[in-house]
C-alpha atoms as a PDB file:
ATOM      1  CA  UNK A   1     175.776   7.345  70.524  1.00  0.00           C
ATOM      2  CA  UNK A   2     175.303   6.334  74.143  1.00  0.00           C
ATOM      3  CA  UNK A   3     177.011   3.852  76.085  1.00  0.00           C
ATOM      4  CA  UNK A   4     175.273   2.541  79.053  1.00  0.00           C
ATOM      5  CA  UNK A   5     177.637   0.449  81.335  1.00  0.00           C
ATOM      6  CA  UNK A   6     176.253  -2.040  83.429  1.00  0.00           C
ATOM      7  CA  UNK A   7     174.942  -1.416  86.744  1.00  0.00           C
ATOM      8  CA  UNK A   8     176.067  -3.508  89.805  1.00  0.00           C
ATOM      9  CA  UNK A   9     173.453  -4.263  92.630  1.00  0.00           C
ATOM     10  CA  UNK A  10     173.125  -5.508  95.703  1.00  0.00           C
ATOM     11  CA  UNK A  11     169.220  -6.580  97.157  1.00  0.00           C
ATOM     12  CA  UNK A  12     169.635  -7.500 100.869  1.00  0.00           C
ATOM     13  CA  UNK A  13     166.432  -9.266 102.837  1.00  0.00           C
ATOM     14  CA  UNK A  14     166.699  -9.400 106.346  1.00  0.00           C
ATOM     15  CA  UNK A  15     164.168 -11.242 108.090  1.00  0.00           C
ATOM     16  CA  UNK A  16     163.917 -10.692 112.213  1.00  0.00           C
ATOM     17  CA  UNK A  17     162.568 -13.889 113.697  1.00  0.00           C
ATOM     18  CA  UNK A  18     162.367 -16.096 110.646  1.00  0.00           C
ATOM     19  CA  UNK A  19     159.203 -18.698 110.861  1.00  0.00           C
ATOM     20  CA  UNK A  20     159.069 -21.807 108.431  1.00  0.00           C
ATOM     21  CA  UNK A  21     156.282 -20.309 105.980  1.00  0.00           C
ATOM     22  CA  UNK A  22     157.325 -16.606 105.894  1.00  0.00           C
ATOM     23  CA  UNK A  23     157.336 -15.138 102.593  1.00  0.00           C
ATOM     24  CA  UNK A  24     158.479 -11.709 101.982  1.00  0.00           C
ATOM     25  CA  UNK A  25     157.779  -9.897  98.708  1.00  0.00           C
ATOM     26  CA  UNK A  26     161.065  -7.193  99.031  1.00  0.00           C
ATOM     27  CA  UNK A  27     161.753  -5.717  96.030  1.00  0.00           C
ATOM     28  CA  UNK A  28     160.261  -4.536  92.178  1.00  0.00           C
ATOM     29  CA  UNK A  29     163.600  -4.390  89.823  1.00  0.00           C
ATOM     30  CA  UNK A  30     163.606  -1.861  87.342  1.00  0.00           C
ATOM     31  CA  UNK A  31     165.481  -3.278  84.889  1.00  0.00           C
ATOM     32  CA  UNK A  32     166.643  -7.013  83.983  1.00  0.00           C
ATOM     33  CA  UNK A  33     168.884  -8.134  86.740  1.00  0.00           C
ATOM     34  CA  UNK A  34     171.565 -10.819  85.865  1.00  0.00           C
ATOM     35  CA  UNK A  35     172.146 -12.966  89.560  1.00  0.00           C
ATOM     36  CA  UNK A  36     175.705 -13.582  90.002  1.00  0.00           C
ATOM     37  CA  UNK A  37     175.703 -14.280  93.926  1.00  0.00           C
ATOM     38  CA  UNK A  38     173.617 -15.001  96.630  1.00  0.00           C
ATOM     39  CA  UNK A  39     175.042 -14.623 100.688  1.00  0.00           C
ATOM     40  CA  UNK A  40     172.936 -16.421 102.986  1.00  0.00           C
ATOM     41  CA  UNK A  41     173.871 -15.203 107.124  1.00  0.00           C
ATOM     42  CA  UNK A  42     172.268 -16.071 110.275  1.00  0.00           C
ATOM     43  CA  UNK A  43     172.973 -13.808 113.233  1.00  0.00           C
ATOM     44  CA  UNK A  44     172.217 -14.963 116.582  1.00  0.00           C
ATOM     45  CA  UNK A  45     170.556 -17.754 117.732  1.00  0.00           C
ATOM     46  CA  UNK A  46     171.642 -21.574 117.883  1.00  0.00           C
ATOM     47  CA  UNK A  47     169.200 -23.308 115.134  1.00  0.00           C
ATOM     48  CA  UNK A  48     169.433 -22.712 111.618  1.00  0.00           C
ATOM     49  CA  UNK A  49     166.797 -21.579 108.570  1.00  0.00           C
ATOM     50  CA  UNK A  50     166.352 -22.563 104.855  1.00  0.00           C
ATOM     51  CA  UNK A  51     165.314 -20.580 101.674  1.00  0.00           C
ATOM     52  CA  UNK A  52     164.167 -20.334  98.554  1.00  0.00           C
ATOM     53  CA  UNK A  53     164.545 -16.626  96.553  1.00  0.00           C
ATOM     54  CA  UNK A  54     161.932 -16.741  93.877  1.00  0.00           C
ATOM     55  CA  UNK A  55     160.817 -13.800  90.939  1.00  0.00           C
ATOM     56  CA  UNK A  56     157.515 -13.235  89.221  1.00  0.00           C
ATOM     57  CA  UNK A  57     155.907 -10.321  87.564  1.00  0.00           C
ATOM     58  CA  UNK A  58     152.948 -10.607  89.878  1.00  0.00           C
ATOM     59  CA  UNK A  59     153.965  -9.615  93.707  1.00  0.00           C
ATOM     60  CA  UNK A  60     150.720 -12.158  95.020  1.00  0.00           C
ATOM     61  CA  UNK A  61     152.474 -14.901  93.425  1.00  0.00           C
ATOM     62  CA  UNK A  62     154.363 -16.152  96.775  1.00  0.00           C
ATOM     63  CA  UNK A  63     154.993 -19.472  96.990  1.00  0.00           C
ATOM     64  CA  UNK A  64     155.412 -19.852  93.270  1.00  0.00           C
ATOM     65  CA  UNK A  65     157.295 -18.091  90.765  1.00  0.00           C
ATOM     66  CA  UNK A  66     160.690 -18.907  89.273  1.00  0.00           C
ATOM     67  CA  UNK A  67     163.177 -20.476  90.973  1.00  0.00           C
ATOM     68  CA  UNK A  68     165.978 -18.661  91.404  1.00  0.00           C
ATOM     69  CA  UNK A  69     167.750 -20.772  94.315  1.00  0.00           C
ATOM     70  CA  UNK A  70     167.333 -22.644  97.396  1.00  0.00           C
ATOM     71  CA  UNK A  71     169.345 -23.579 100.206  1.00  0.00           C
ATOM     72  CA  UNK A  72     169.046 -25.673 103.585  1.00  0.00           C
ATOM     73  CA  UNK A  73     170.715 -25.370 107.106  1.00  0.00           C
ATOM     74  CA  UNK A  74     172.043 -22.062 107.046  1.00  0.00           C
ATOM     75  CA  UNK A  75     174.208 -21.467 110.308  1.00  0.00           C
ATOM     76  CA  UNK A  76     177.283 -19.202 109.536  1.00  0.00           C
ATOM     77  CA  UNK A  77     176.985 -16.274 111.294  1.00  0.00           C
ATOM     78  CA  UNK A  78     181.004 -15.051 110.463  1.00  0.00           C
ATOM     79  CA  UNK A  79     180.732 -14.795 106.120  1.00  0.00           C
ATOM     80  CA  UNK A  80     177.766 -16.446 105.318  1.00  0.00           C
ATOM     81  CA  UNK A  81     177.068 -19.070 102.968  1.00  0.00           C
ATOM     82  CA  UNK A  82     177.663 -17.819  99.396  1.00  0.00           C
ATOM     83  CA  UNK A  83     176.014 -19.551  95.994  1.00  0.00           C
ATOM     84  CA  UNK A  84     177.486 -18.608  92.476  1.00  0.00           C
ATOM     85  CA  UNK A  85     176.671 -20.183  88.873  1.00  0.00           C
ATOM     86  CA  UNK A  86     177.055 -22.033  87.582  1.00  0.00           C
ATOM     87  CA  UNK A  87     178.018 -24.537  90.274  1.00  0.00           C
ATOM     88  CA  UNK A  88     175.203 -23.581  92.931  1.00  0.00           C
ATOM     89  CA  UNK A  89     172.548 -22.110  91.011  1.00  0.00           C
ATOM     90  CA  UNK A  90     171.608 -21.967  86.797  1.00  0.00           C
ATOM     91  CA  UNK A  91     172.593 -18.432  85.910  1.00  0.00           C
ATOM     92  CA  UNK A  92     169.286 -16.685  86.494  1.00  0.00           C
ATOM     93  CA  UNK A  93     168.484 -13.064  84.524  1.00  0.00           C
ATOM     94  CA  UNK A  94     165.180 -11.250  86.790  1.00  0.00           C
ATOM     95  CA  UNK A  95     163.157  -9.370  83.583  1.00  0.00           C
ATOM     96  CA  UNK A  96     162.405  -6.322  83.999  1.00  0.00           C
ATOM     97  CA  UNK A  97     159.575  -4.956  86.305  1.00  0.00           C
ATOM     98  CA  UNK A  98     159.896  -8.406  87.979  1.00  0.00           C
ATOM     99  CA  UNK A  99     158.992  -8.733  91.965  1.00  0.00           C
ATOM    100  CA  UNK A 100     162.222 -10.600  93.881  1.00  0.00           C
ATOM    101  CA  UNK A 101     161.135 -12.564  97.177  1.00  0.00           C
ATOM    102  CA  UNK A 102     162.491 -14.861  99.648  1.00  0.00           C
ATOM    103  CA  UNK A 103     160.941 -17.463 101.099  1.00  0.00           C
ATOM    104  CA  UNK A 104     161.560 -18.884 104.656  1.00  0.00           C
ATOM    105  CA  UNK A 105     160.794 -23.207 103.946  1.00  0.00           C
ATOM    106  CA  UNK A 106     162.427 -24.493 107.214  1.00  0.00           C
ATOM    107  CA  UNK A 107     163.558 -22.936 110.654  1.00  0.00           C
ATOM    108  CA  UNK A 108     165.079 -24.840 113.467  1.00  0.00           C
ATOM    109  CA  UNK A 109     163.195 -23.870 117.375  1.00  0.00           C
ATOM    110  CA  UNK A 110     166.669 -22.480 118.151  1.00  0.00           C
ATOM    111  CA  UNK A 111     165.638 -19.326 116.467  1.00  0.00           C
ATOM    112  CA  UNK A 112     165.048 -16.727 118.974  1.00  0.00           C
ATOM    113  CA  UNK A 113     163.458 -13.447 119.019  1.00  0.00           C
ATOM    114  CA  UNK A 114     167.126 -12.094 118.327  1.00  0.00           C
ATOM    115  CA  UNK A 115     167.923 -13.770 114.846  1.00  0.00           C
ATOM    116  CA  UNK A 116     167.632 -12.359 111.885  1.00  0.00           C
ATOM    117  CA  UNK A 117     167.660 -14.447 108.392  1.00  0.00           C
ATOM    118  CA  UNK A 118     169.987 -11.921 105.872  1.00  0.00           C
ATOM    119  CA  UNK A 119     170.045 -13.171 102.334  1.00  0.00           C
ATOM    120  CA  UNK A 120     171.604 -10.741  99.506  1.00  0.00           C
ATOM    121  CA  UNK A 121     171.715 -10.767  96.400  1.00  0.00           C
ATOM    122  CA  UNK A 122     174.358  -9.396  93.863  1.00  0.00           C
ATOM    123  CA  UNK A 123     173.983  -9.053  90.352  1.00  0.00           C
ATOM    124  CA  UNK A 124     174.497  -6.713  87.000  1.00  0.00           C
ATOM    125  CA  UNK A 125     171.393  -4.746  85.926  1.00  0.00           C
ATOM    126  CA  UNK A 126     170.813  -4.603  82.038  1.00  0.00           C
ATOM    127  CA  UNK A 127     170.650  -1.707  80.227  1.00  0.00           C
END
């Protein structure tokens, strides 16, 4: 018999210059992915950005897609804003083969050509 132990992960999408509309198709995961936090971080800049991180099976499907969370007004640039079910987002599990995005839906004009938009996500892969 073989035991397969569950994998942690870490998906990080950083976005230099983050424009209201930007949608960024980052990552294909493997296997199921259980979400168990999200860390949303601006560095540099004065203004602030919002998100959404979305999955689908289909990498065209930007601007749709499930859910997985959304979040408005990010500004901390020290430990970032962090999101954990179930009190900020429904525990979420990514299927298998399933394309993870993040979507850019608001950013402030005090985003400069220095700033960069870093959301990452942690979670357990399934065996």
């Amino acid at each position: 018999m073989t035991i397969r132990l569950a994998q942690k992960r870490v998906y990080t999408f950083p976005v230099e210059n983050p424009i209201s509309g930007d949608d960024i198709p980052r990552l294909r995961v493997p296997r199921s992915f259980d979400v168990q936090q999200i860390i949303a971080l601006k560095i540099g800049g004065t203004g602030t950005y919002s998100f959404a991180l979305r999955f689908s099976p289909n990498a065209n499907d930007q601007g749709a897609g499930t859910l997985i969370h959304s979040a408005a007004a990010i500004s901390n640039e020290t430990t970032g804003n962090t999101y954990t079910p179930p009190g900020d987002f429904a525990a979420v599990t990514v299927p298998a083969s399933n394309w993870i995005w993040l979507e850019i839906t608001a950013a402030s004009t005090g985003l400069s050509r220095v700033v960069m938009a870093h959301v990452q996500v942690v979670g357990v892969e399934k065996s």
